[in-house]
N, C-alpha and C. Protein backbone atom coordinates (compact mmCIF):
# COMPACT_ATOMS: atom_id res chain seq x y z
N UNK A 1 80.69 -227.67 -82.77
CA UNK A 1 80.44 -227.64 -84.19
C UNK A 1 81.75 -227.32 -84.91
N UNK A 2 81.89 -228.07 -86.25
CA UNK A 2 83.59 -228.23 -86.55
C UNK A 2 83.07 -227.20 -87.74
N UNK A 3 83.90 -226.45 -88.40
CA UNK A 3 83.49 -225.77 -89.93
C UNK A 3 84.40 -226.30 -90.34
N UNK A 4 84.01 -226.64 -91.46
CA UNK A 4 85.34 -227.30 -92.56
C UNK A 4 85.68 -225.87 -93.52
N UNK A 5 86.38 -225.79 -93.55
CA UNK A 5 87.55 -225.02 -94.34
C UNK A 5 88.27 -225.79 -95.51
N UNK A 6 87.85 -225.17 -97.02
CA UNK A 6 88.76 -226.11 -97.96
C UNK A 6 90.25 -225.87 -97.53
N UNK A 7 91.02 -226.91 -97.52
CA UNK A 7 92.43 -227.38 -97.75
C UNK A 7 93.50 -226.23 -98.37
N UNK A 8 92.87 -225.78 -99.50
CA UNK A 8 93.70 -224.65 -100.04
C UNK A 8 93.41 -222.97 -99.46
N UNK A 9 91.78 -222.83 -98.75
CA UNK A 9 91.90 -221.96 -98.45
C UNK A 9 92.83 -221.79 -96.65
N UNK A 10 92.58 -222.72 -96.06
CA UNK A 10 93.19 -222.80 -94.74
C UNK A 10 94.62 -222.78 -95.21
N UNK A 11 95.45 -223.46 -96.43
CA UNK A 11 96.78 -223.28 -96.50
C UNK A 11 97.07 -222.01 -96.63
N UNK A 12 96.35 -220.99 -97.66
CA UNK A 12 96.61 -219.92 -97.82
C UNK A 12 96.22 -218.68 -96.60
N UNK A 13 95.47 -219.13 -95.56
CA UNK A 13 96.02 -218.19 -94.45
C UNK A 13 96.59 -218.61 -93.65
N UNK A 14 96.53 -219.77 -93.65
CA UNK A 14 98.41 -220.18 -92.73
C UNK A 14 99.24 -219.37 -92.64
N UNK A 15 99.86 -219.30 -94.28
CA UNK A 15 101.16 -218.45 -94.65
C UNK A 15 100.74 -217.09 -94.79
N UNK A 16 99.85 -216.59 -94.81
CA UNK A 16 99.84 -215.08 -94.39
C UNK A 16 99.48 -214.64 -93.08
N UNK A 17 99.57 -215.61 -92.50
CA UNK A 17 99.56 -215.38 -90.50
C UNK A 17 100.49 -215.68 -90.10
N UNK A 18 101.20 -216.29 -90.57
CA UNK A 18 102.56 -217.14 -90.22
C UNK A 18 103.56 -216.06 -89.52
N UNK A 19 104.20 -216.62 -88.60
CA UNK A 19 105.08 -215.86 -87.86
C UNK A 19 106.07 -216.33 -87.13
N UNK A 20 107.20 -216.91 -87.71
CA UNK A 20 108.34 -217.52 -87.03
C UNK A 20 108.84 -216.97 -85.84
N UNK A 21 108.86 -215.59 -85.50
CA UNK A 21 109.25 -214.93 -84.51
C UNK A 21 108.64 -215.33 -83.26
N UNK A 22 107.21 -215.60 -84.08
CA UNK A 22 106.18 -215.36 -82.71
C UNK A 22 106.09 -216.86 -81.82
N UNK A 23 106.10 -216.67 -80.72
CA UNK A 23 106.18 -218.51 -79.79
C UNK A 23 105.06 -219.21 -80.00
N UNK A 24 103.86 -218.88 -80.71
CA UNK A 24 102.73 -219.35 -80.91
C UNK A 24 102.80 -219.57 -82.72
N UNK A 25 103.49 -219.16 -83.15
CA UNK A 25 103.51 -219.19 -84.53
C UNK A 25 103.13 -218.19 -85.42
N UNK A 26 101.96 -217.42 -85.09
CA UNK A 26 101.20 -216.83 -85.76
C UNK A 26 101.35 -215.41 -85.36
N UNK A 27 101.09 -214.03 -85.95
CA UNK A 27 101.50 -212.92 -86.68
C UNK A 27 100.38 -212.43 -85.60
N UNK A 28 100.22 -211.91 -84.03
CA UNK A 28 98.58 -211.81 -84.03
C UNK A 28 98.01 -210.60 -84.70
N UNK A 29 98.99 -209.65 -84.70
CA UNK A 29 98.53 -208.06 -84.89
C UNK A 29 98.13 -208.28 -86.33
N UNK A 30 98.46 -208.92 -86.79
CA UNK A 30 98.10 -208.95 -88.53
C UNK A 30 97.15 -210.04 -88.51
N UNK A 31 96.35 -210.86 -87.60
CA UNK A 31 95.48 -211.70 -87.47
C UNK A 31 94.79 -210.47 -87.55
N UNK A 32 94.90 -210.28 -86.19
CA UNK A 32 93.50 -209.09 -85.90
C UNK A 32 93.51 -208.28 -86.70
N UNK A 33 94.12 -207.32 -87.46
CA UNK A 33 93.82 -206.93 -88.68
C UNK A 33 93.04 -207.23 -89.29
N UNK A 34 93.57 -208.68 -90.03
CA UNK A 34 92.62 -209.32 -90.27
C UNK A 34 91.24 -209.86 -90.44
N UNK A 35 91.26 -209.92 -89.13
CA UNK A 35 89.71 -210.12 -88.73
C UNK A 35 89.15 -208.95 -88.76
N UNK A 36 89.25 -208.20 -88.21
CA UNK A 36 88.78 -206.62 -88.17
C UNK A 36 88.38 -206.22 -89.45
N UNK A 37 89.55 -206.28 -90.30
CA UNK A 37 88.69 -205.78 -92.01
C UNK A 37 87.66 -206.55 -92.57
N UNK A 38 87.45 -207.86 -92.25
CA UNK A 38 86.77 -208.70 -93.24
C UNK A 38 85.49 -208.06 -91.98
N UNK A 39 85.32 -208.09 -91.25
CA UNK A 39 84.70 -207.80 -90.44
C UNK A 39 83.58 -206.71 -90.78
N UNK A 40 84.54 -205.29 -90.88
CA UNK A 40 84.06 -204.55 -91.66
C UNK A 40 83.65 -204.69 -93.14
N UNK A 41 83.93 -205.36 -93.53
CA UNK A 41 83.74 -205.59 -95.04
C UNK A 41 82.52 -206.22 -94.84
N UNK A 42 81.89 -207.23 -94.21
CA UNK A 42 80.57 -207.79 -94.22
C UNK A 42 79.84 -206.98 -93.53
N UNK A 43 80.01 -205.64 -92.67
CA UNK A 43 79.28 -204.91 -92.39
C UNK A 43 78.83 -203.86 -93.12
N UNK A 44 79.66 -203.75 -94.27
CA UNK A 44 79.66 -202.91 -95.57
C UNK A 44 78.65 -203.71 -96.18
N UNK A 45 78.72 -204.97 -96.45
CA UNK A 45 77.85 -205.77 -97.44
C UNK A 45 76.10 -205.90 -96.54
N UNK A 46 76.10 -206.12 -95.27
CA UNK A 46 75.01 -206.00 -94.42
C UNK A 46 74.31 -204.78 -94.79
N UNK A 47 74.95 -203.79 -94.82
CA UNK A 47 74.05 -202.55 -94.14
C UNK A 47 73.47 -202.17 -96.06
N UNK A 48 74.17 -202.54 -96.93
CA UNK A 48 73.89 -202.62 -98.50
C UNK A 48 72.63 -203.35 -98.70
N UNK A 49 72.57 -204.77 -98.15
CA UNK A 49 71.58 -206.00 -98.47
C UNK A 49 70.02 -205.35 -97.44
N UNK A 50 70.26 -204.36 -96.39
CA UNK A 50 69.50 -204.11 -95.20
C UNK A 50 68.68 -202.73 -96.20
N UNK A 51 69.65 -202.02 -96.52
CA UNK A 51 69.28 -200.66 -97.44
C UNK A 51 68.26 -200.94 -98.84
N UNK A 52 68.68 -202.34 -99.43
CA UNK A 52 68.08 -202.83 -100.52
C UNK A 52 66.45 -203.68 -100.12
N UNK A 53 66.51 -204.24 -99.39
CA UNK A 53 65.34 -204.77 -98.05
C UNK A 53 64.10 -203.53 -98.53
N UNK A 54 65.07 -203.03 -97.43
CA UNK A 54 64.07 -201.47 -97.28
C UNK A 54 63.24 -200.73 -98.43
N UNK A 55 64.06 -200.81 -98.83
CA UNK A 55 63.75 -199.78 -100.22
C UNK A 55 62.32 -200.51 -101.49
N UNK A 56 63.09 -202.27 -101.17
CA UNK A 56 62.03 -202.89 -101.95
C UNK A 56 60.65 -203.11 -100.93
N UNK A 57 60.74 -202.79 -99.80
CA UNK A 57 59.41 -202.88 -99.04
C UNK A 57 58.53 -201.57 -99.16
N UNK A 58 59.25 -200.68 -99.81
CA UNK A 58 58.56 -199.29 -99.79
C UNK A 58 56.97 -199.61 -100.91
């Protein structure tokens, strides 16, 4: 299964992963960062939408 990604958003984490140094291109420690916060951030938004659930089932 392919996800399409708009054009401008895939350009714009290109260049903030980007890593000339690196032999693969890419920055990983600041990938994973990366991933890790947004990560948390939808687990922030989960456990909000899960709390609101609840509350309206009372």
């Amino acid at each position: 299964m392919e996800t399409h990604i708009p054009h401008s958003d895939y350009t714009q984490i290109e260049e903030l992963i980007a890593s000339e140094a690196s032999p693969v291109g890419i920055d990983a420690k600041k990938t994973h960062i990366i991933i890790l916060y947004k990560l948390e951030q939808i687990e922030q938004r989960l456990d909000k939408l899960e709390a609101q659930l609840r509350s309206s089932q009372k």
